[in-house]
Protein backbone atom coordinates (compact mmCIF):
# COMPACT_ATOMS: atom_id res chain seq x y z
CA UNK A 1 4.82 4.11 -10.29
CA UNK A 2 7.25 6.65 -9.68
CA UNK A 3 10.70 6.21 -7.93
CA UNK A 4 12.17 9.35 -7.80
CA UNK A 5 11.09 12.54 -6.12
CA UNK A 6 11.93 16.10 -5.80
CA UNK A 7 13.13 16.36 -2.23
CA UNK A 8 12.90 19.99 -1.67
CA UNK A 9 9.55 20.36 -2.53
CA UNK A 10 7.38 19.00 0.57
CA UNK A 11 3.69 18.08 0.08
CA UNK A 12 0.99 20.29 1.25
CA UNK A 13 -1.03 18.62 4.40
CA UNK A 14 -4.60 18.71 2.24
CA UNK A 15 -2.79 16.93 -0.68
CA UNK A 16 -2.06 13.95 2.40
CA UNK A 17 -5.34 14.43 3.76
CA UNK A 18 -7.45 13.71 0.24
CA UNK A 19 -5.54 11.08 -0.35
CA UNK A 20 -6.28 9.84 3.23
CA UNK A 21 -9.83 10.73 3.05
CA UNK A 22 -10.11 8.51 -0.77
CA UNK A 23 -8.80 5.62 1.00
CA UNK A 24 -11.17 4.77 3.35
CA UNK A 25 -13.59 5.37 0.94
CA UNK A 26 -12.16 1.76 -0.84
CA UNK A 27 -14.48 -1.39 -0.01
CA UNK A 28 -14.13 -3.42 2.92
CA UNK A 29 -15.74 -6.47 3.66
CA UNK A 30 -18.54 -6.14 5.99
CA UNK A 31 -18.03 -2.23 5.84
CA UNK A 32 -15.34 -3.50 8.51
CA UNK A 33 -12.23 -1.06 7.25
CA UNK A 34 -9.73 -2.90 8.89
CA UNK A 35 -6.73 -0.75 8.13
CA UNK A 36 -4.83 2.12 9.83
CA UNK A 37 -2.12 4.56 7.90
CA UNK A 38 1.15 5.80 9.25
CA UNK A 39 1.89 8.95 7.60
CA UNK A 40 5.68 10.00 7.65
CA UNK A 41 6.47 13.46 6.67
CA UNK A 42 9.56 14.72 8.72
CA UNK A 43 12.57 13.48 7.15
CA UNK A 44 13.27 12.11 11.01
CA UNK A 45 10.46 9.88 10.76
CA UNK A 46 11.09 8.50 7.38
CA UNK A 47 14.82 8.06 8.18
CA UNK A 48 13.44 5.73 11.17
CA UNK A 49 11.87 3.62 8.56
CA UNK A 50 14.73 3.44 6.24
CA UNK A 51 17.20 2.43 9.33
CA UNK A 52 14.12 -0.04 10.07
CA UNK A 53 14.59 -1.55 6.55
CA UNK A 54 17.51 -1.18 5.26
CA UNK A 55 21.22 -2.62 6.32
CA UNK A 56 23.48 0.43 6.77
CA UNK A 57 26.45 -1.30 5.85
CA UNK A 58 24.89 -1.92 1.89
CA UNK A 59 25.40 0.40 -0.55
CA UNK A 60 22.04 2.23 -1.72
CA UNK A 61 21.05 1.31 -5.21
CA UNK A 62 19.14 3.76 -7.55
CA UNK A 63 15.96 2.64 -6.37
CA UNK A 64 16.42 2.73 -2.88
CA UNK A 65 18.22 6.14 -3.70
CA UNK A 66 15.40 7.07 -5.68
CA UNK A 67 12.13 6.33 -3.51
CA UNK A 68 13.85 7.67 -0.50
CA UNK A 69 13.96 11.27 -2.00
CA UNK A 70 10.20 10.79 -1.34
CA UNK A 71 8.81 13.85 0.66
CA UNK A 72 6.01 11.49 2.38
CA UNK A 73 5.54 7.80 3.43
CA UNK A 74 2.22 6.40 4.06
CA UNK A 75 2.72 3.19 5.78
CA UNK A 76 -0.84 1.04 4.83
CA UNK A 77 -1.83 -1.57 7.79
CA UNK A 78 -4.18 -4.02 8.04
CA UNK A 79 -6.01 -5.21 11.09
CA UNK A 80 -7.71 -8.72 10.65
CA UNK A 81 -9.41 -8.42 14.15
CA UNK A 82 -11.33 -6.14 13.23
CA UNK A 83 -12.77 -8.12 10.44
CA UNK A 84 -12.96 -11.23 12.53
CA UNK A 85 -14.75 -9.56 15.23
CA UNK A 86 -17.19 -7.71 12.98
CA UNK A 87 -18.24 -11.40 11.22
CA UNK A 88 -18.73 -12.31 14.66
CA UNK A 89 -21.85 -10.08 14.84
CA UNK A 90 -25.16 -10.81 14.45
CA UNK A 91 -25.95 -9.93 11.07
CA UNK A 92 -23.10 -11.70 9.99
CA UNK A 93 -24.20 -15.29 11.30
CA UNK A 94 -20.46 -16.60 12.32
CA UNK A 95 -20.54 -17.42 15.66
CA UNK A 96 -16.99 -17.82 16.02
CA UNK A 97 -13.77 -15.73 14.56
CA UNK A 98 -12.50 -18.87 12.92
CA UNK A 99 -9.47 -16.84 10.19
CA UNK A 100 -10.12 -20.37 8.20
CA UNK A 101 -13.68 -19.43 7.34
CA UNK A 102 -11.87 -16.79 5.13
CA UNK A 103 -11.25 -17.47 1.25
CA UNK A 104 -8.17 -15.13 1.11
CA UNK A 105 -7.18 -12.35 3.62
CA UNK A 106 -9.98 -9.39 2.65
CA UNK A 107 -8.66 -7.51 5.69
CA UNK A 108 -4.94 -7.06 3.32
CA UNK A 109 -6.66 -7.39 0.01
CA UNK A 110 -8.76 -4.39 1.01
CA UNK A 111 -5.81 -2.41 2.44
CA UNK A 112 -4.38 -2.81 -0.64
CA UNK A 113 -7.26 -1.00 -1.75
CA UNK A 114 -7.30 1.67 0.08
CA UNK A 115 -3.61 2.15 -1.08
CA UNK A 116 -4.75 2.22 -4.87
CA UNK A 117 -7.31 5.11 -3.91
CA UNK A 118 -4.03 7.02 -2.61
CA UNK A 119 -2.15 6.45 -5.68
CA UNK A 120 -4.85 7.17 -7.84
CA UNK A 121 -5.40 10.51 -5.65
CA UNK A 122 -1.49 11.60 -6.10
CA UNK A 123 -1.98 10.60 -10.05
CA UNK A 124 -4.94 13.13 -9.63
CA UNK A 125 -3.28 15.96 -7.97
CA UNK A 126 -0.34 15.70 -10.29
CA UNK A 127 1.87 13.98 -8.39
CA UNK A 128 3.80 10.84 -8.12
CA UNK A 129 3.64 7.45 -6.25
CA UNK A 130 4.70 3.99 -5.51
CA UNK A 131 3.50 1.14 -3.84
CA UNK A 132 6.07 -1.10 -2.33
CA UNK A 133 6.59 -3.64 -0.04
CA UNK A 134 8.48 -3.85 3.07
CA UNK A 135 11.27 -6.86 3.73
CA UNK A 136 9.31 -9.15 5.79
CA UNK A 137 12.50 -9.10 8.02
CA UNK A 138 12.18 -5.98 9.15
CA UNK A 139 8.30 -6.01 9.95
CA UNK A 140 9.03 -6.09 13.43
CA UNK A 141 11.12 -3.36 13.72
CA UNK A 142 9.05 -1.02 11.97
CA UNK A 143 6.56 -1.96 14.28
CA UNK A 144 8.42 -1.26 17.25
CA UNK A 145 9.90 1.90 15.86
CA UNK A 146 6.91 3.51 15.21
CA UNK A 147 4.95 1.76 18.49
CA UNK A 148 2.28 -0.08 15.80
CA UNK A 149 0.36 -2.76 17.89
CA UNK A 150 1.53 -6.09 16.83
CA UNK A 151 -1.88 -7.42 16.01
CA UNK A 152 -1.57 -4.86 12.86
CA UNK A 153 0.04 -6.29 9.35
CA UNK A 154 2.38 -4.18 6.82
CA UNK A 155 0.45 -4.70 3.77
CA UNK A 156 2.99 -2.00 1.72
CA UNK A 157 4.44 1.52 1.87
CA UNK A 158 2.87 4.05 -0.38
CA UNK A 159 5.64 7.10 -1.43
CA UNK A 160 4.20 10.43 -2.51
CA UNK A 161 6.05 13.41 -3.58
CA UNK A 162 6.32 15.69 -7.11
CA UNK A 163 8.03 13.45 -9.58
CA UNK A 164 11.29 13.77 -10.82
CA UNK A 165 12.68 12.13 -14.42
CA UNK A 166 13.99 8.86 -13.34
CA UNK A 167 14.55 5.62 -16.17
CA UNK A 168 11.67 3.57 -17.03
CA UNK A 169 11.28 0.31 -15.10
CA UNK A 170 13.16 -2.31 -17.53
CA UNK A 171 9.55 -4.65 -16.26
CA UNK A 172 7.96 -2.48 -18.60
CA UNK A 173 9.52 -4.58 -21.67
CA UNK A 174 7.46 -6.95 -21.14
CA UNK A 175 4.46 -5.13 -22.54
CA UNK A 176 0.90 -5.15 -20.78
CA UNK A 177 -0.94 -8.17 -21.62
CA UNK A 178 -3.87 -7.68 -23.78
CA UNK A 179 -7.79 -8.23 -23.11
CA UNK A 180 -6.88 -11.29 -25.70
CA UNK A 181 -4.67 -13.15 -23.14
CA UNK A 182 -5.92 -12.41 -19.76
CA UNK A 183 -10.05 -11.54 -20.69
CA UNK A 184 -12.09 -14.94 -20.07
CA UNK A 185 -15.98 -15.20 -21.37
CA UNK A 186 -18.51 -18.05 -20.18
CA UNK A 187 -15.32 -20.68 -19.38
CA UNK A 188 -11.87 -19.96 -18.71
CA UNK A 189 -9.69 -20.02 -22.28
CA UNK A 190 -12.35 -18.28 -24.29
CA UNK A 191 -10.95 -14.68 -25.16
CA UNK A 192 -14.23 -13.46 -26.96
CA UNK A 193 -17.61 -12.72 -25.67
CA UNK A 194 -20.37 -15.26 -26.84
């Protein structure tokens, strides 16, 4: 995940449009892709986002400072009509559009998806990325900035843009838990295969 990007250095339209064109490529339940993607590029539009989300009064921090040097904003919705309606159909067998018949959410669990596929496409084309989330807060008033119908939900904001050096995330002290720890054969608790 990268925070900090070289403003001056705007991303070509195909670079955007890959990255577009990978995510709907990610599952969906039902084949129902049940997501839409606000793409900011003009620092005008991604300066309506930032007012959107952030208090002017409070003093940027260096990752706020950082991610907003980003050059391009994807903005990943979700739309769980669309999955509710399409589990509605025939071939589906609900007769209804019941949201309780649902396990978890697939509708932001695949959006979420979708927004790995443009990461992994900016990793690809050698540039940077970041997913982050959006203060529930100010949901609404990045929906009515940017006239998103309220039926949609802000799963995250993807940043794109060439990287710039920027310090390593003190999370990453932590270390990333091994196969040993988080790898489960036959029953949960047992870390080696039978």
């Amino acid at each position: 995940m990268v925070r900090r990007y070289d403003p001056d250095r705007p991303l070509p339209a195909q670079v955007i449009n890959t990255a577009l064109r990978n995510a709907i490529r990610a599952p969906s339940a039902g084949f129902s892709q049940g997501w839409d993607f606000l793409v900011l590029t003009k620092p005008e539009e991604r300066e309506v986002y930032w007012s959107a989300t952030t208090d002017p009064d409070d003093e940027p921090d260096e990752w706020l400072t950082g991610i907003r040097s980003a050059p391009a904003l994807i903005i990943c919705l979700s739309d769980a009509g669309t999955y509710l309606r399409r589990y509605a159909e025939p071939d589906k067998g609900w007769e209804d559009m019941d949201e309780a018949r649902w396990p978890v959410p697939y509708w932001d669990i695949d959006t979420g998806m979708a927004a790995l596929m443009i990461l992994l496409t900016a990793v690809d084309q050698g540039l940077g990325a970041c997913f982050f989330g959006t203060p529930p807060e100010a949901h609404e008033d990045v929906l009515e900035a940017f006239d998103i119908p309220h039926d949609r939900n802000l799963v995250g904001v993807v940043s794109m843009g060439y990287p710039m050096p920027h310090p390593r995330s003190e999370s990453l002290r932590r270390g990333l838990r091994g196969l040993d720890q988080v790898a489960h054969y036959g029953r949960f608790g047992r870390h080696t295969p039978v």
